[in-house]
PDB file of N, CA and C in Angstrom:
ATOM      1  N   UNK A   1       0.841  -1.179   0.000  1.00  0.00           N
ATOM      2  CA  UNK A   1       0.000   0.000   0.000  1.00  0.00           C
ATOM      3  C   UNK A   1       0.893   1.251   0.000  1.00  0.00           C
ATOM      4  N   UNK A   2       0.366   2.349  -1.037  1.00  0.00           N
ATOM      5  CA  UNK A   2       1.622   3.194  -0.874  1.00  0.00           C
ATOM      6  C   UNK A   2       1.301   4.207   0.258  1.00  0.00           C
ATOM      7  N   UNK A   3       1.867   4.736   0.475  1.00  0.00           N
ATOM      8  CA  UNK A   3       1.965   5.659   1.862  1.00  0.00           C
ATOM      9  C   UNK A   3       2.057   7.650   1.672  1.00  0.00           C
ATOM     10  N   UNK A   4       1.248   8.278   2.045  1.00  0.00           N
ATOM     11  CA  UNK A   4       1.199   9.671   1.960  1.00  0.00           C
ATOM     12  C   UNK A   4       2.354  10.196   1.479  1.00  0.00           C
ATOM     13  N   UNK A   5       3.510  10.053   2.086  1.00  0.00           N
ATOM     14  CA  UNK A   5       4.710  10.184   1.919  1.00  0.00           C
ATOM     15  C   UNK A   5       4.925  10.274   0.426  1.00  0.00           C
ATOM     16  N   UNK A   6       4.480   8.633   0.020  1.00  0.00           N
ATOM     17  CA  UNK A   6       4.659   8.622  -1.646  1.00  0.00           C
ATOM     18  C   UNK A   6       4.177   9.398  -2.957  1.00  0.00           C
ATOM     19  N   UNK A   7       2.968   9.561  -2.318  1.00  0.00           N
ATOM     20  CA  UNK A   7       2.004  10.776  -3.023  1.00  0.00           C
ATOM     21  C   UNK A   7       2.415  11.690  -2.950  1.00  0.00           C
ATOM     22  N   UNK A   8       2.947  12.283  -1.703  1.00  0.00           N
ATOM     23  CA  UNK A   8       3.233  13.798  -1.998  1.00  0.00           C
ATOM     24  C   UNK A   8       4.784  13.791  -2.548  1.00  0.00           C
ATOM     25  N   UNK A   9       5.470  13.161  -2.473  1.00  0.00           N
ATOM     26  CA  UNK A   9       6.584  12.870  -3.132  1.00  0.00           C
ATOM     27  C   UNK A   9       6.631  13.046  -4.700  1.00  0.00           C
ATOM     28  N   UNK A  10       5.510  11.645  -4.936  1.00  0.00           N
ATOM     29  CA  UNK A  10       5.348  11.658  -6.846  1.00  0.00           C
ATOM     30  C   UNK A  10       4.446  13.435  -7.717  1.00  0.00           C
ATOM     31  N   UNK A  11       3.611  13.499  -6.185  1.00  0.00           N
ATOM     32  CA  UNK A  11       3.117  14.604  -7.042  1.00  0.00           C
ATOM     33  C   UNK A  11       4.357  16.142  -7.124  1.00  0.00           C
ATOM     34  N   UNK A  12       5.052  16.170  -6.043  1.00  0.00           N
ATOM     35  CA  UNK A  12       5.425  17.110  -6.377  1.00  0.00           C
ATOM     36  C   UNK A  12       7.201  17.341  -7.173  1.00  0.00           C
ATOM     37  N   UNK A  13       7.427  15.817  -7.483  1.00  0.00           N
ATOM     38  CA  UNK A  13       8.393  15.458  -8.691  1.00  0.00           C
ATOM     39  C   UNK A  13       7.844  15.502 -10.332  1.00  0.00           C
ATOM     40  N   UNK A  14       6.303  15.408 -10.086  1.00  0.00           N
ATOM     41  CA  UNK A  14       5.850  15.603 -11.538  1.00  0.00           C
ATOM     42  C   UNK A  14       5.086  17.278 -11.760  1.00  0.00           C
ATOM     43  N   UNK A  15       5.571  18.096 -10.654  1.00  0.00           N
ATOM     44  CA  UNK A  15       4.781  19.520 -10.345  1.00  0.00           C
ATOM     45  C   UNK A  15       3.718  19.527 -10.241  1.00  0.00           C
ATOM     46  N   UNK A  16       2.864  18.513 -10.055  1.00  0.00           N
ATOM     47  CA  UNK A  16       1.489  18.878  -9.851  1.00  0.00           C
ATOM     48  C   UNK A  16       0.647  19.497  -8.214  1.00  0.00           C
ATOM     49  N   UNK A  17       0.011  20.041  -8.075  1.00  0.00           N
ATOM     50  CA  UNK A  17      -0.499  20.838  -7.352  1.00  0.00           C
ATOM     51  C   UNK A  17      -1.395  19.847  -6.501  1.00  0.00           C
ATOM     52  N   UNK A  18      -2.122  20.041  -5.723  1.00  0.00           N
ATOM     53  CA  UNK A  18      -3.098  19.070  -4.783  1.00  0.00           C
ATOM     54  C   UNK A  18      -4.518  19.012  -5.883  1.00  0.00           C
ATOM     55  N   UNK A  19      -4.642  20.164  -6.433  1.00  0.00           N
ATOM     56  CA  UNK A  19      -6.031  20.517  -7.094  1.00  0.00           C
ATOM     57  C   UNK A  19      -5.672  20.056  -8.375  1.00  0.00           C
ATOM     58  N   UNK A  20      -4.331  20.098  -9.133  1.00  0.00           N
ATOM     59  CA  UNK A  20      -4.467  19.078  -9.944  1.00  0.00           C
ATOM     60  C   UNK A  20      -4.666  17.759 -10.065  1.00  0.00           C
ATOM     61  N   UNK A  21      -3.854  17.104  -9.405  1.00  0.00           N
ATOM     62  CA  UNK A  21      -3.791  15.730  -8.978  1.00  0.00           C
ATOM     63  C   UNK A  21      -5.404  15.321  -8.432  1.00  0.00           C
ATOM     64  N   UNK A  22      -5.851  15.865  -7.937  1.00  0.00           N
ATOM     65  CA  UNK A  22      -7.293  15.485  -7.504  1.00  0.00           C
ATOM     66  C   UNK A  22      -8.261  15.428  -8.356  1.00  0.00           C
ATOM     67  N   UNK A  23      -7.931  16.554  -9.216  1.00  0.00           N
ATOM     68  CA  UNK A  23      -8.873  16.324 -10.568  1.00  0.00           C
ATOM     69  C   UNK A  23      -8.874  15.324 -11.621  1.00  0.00           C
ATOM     70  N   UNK A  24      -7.177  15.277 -12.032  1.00  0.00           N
ATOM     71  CA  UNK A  24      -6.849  14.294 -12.757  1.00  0.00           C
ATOM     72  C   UNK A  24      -7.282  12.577 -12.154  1.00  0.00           C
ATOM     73  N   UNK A  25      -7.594  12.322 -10.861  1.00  0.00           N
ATOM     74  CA  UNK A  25      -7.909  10.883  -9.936  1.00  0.00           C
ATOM     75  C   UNK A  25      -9.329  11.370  -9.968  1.00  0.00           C
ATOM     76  N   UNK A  26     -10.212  12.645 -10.323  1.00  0.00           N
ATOM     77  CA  UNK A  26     -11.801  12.815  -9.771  1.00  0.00           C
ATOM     78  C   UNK A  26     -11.980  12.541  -8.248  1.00  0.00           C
ATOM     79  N   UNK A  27     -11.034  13.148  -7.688  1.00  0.00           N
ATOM     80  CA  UNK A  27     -11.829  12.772  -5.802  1.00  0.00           C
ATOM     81  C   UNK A  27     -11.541  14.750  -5.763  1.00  0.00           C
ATOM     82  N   UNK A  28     -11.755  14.773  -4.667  1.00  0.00           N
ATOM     83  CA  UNK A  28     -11.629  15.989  -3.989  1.00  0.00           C
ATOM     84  C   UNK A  28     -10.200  16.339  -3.605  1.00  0.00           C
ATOM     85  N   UNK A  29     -10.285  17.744  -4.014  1.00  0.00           N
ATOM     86  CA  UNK A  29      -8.440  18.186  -3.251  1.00  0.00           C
ATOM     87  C   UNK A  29      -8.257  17.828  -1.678  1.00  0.00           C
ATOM     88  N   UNK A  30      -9.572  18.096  -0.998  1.00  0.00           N
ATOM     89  CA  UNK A  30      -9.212  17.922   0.522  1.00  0.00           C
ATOM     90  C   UNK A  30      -9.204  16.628   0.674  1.00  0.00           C
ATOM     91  N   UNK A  31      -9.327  15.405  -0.316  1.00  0.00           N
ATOM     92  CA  UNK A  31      -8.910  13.660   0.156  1.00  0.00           C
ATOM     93  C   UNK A  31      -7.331  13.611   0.456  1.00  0.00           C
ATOM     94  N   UNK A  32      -6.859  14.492  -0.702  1.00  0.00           N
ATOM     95  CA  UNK A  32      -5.745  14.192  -1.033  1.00  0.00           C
ATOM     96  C   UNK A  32      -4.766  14.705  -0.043  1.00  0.00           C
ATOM     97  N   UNK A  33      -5.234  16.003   0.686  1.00  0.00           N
ATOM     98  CA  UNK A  33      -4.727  16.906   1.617  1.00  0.00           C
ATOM     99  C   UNK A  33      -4.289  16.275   2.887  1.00  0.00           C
ATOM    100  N   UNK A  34      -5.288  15.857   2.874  1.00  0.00           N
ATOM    101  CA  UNK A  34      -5.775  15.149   4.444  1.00  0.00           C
ATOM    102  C   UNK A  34      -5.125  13.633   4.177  1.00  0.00           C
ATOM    103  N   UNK A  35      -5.130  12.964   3.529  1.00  0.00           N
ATOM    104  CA  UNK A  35      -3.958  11.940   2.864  1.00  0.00           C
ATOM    105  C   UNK A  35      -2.835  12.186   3.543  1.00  0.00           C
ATOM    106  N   UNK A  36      -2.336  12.790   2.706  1.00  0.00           N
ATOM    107  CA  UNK A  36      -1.022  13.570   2.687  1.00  0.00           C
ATOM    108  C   UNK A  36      -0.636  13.713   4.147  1.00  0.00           C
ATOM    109  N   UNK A  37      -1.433  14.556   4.849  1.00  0.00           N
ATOM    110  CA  UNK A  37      -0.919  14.946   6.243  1.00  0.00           C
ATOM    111  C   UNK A  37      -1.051  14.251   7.075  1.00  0.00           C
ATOM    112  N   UNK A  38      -1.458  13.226   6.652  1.00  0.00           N
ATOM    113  CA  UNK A  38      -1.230  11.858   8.026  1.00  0.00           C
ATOM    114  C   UNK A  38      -2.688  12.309   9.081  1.00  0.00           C
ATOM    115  N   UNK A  39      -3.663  13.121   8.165  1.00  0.00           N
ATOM    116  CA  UNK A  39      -4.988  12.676   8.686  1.00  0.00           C
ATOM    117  C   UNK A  39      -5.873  11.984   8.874  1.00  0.00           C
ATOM    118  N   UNK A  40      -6.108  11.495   7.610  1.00  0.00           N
ATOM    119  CA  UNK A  40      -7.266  10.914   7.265  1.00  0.00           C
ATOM    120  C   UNK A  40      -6.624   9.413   6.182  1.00  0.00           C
ATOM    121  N   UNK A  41      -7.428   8.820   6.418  1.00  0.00           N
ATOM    122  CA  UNK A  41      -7.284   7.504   5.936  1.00  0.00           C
ATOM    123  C   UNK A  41      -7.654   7.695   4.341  1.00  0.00           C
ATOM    124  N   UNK A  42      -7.936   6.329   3.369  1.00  0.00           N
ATOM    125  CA  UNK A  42      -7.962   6.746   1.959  1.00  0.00           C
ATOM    126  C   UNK A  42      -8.562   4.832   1.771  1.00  0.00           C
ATOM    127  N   UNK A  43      -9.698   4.836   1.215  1.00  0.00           N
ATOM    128  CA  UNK A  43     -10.255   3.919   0.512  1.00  0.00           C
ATOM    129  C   UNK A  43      -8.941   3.423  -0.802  1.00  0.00           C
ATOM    130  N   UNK A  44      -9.448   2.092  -0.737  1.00  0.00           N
ATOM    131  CA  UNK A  44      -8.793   1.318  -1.196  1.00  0.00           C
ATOM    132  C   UNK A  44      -8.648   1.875  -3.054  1.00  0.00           C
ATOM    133  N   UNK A  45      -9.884   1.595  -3.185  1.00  0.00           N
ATOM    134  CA  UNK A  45      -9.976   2.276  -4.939  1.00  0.00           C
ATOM    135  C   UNK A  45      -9.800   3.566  -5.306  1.00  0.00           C
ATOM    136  N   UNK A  46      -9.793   4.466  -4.136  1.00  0.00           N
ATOM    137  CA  UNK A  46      -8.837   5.910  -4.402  1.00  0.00           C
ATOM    138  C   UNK A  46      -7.957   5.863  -4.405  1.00  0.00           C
ATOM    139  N   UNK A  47      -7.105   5.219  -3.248  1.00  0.00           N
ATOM    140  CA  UNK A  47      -5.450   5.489  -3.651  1.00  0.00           C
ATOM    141  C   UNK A  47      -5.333   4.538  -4.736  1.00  0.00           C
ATOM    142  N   UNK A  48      -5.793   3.424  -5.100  1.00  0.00           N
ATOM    143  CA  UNK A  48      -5.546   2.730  -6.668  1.00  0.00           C
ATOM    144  C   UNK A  48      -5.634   3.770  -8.008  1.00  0.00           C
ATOM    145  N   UNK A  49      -6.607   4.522  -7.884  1.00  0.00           N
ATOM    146  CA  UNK A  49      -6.662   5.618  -8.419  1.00  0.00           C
ATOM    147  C   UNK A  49      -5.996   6.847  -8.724  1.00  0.00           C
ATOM    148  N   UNK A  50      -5.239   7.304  -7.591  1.00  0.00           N
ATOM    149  CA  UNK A  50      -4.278   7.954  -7.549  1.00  0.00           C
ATOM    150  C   UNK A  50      -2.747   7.322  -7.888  1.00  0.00           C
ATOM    151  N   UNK A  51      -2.662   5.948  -7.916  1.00  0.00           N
ATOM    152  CA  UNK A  51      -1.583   5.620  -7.894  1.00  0.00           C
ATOM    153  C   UNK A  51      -1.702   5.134  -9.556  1.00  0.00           C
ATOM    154  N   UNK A  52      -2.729   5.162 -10.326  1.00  0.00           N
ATOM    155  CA  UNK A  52      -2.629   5.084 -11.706  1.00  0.00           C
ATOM    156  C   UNK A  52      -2.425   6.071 -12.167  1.00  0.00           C
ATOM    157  N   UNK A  53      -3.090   6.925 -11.768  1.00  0.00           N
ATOM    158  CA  UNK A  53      -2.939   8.824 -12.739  1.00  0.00           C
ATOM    159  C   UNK A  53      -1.811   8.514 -12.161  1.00  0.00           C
ATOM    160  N   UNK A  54      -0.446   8.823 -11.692  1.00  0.00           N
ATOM    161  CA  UNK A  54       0.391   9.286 -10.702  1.00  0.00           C
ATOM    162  C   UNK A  54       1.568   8.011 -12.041  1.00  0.00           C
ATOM    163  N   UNK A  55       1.329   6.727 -11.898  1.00  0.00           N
ATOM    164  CA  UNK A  55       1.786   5.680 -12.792  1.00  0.00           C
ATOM    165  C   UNK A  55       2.217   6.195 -13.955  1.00  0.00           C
ATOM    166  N   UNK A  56       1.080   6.476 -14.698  1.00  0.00           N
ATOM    167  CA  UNK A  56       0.733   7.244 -16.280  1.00  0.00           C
ATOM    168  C   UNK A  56       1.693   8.242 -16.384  1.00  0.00           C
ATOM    169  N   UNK A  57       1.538   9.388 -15.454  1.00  0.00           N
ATOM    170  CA  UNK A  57       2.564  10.744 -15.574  1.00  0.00           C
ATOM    171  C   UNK A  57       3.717  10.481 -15.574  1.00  0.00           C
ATOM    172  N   UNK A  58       4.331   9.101 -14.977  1.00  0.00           N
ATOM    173  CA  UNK A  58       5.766   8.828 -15.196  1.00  0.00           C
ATOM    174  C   UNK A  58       6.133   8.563 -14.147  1.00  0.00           C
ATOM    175  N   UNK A  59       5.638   7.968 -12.972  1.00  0.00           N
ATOM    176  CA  UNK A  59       6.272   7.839 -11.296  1.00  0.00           C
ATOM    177  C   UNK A  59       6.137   6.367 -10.925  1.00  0.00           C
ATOM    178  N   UNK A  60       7.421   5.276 -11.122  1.00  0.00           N
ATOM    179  CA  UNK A  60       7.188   4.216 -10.703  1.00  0.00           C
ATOM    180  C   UNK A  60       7.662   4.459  -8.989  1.00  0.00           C
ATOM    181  N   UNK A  61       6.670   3.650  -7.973  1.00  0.00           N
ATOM    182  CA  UNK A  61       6.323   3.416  -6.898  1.00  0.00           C
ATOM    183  C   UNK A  61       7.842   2.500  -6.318  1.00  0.00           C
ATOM    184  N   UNK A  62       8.249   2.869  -5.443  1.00  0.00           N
ATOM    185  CA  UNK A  62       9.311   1.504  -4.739  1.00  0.00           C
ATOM    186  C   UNK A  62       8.992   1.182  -3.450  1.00  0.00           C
ATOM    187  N   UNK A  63       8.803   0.007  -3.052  1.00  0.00           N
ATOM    188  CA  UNK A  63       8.233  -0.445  -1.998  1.00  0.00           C
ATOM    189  C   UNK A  63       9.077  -0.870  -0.796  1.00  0.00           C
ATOM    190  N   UNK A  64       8.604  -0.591   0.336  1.00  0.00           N
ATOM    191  CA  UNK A  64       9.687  -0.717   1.580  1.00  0.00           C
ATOM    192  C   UNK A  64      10.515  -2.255   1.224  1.00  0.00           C
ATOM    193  N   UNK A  65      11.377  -2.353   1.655  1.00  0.00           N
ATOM    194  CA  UNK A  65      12.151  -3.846   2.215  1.00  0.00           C
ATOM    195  C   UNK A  65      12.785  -4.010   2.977  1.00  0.00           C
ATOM    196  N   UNK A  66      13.493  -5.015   3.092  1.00  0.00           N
ATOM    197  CA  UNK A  66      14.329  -5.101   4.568  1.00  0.00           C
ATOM    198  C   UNK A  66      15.468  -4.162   4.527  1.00  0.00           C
ATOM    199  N   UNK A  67      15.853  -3.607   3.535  1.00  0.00           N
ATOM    200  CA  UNK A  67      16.848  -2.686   3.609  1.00  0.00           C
ATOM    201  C   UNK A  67      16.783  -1.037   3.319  1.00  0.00           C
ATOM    202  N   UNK A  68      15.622  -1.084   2.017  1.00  0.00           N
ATOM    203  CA  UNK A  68      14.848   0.561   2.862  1.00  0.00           C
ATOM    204  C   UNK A  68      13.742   0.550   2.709  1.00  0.00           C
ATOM    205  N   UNK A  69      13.190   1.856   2.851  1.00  0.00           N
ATOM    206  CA  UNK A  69      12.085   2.426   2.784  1.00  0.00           C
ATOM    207  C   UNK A  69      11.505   2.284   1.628  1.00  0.00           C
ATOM    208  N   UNK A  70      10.060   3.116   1.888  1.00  0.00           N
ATOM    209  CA  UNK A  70       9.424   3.061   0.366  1.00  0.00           C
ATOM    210  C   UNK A  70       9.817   4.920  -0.326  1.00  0.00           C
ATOM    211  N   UNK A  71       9.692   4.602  -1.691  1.00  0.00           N
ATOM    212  CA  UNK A  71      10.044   6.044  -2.251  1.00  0.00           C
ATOM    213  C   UNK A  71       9.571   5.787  -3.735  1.00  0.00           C
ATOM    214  N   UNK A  72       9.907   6.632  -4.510  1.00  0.00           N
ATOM    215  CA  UNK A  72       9.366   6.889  -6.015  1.00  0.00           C
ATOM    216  C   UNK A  72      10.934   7.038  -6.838  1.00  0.00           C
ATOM    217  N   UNK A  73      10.621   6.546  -8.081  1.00  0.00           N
ATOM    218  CA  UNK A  73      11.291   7.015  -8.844  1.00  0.00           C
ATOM    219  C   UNK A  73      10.527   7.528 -10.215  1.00  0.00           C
ATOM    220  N   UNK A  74      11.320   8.103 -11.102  1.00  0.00           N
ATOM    221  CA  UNK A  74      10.633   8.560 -12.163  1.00  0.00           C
ATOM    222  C   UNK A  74      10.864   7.592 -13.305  1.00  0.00           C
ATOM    223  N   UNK A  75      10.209   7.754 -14.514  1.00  0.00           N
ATOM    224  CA  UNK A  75      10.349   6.575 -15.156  1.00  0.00           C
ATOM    225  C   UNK A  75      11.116   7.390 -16.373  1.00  0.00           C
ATOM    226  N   UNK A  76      12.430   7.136 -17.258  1.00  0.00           N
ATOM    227  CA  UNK A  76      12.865   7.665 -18.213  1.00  0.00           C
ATOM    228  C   UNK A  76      12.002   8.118 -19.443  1.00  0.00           C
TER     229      UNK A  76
END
């Protein structure tokens, strides 16, 4: 599952704004906000959602392991 961290990471390596990114996934800017800040939780098929628009723009996902963390990279 990716983690707030990752989102605000990918979005703001591809410049997108909260109000973009929200539009481009169709949820609300304040899901994404509140995401982000380690408020509010996030349904399963939204962050799938976000993590496809987010995919598409060019941001492959890297997932924790025993040796690090999770983080993003960009895709060439």
């Amino acid at each position: 599952m990716l983690t707030p961290m990752q989102i605000r990471l990918a979005r703001t390596a591809l410049g997108l704004g909260v109000r973009e990114l929200a539009a481009a996934a169709g949820i609300s800017p304040s899901t994404v906000q509140r995401f982000e800040s380690g408020i509010g939780g996030m349904q399963t098929r939204t962050l799938d959602g976000l993590q496809k628009v987010l995919e598409e723009s060019g941001i492959i996902f890297i997932y924790a392991d025993d040796t690090a963390g999770p983080g993003i990279r960009l895709r060439k």
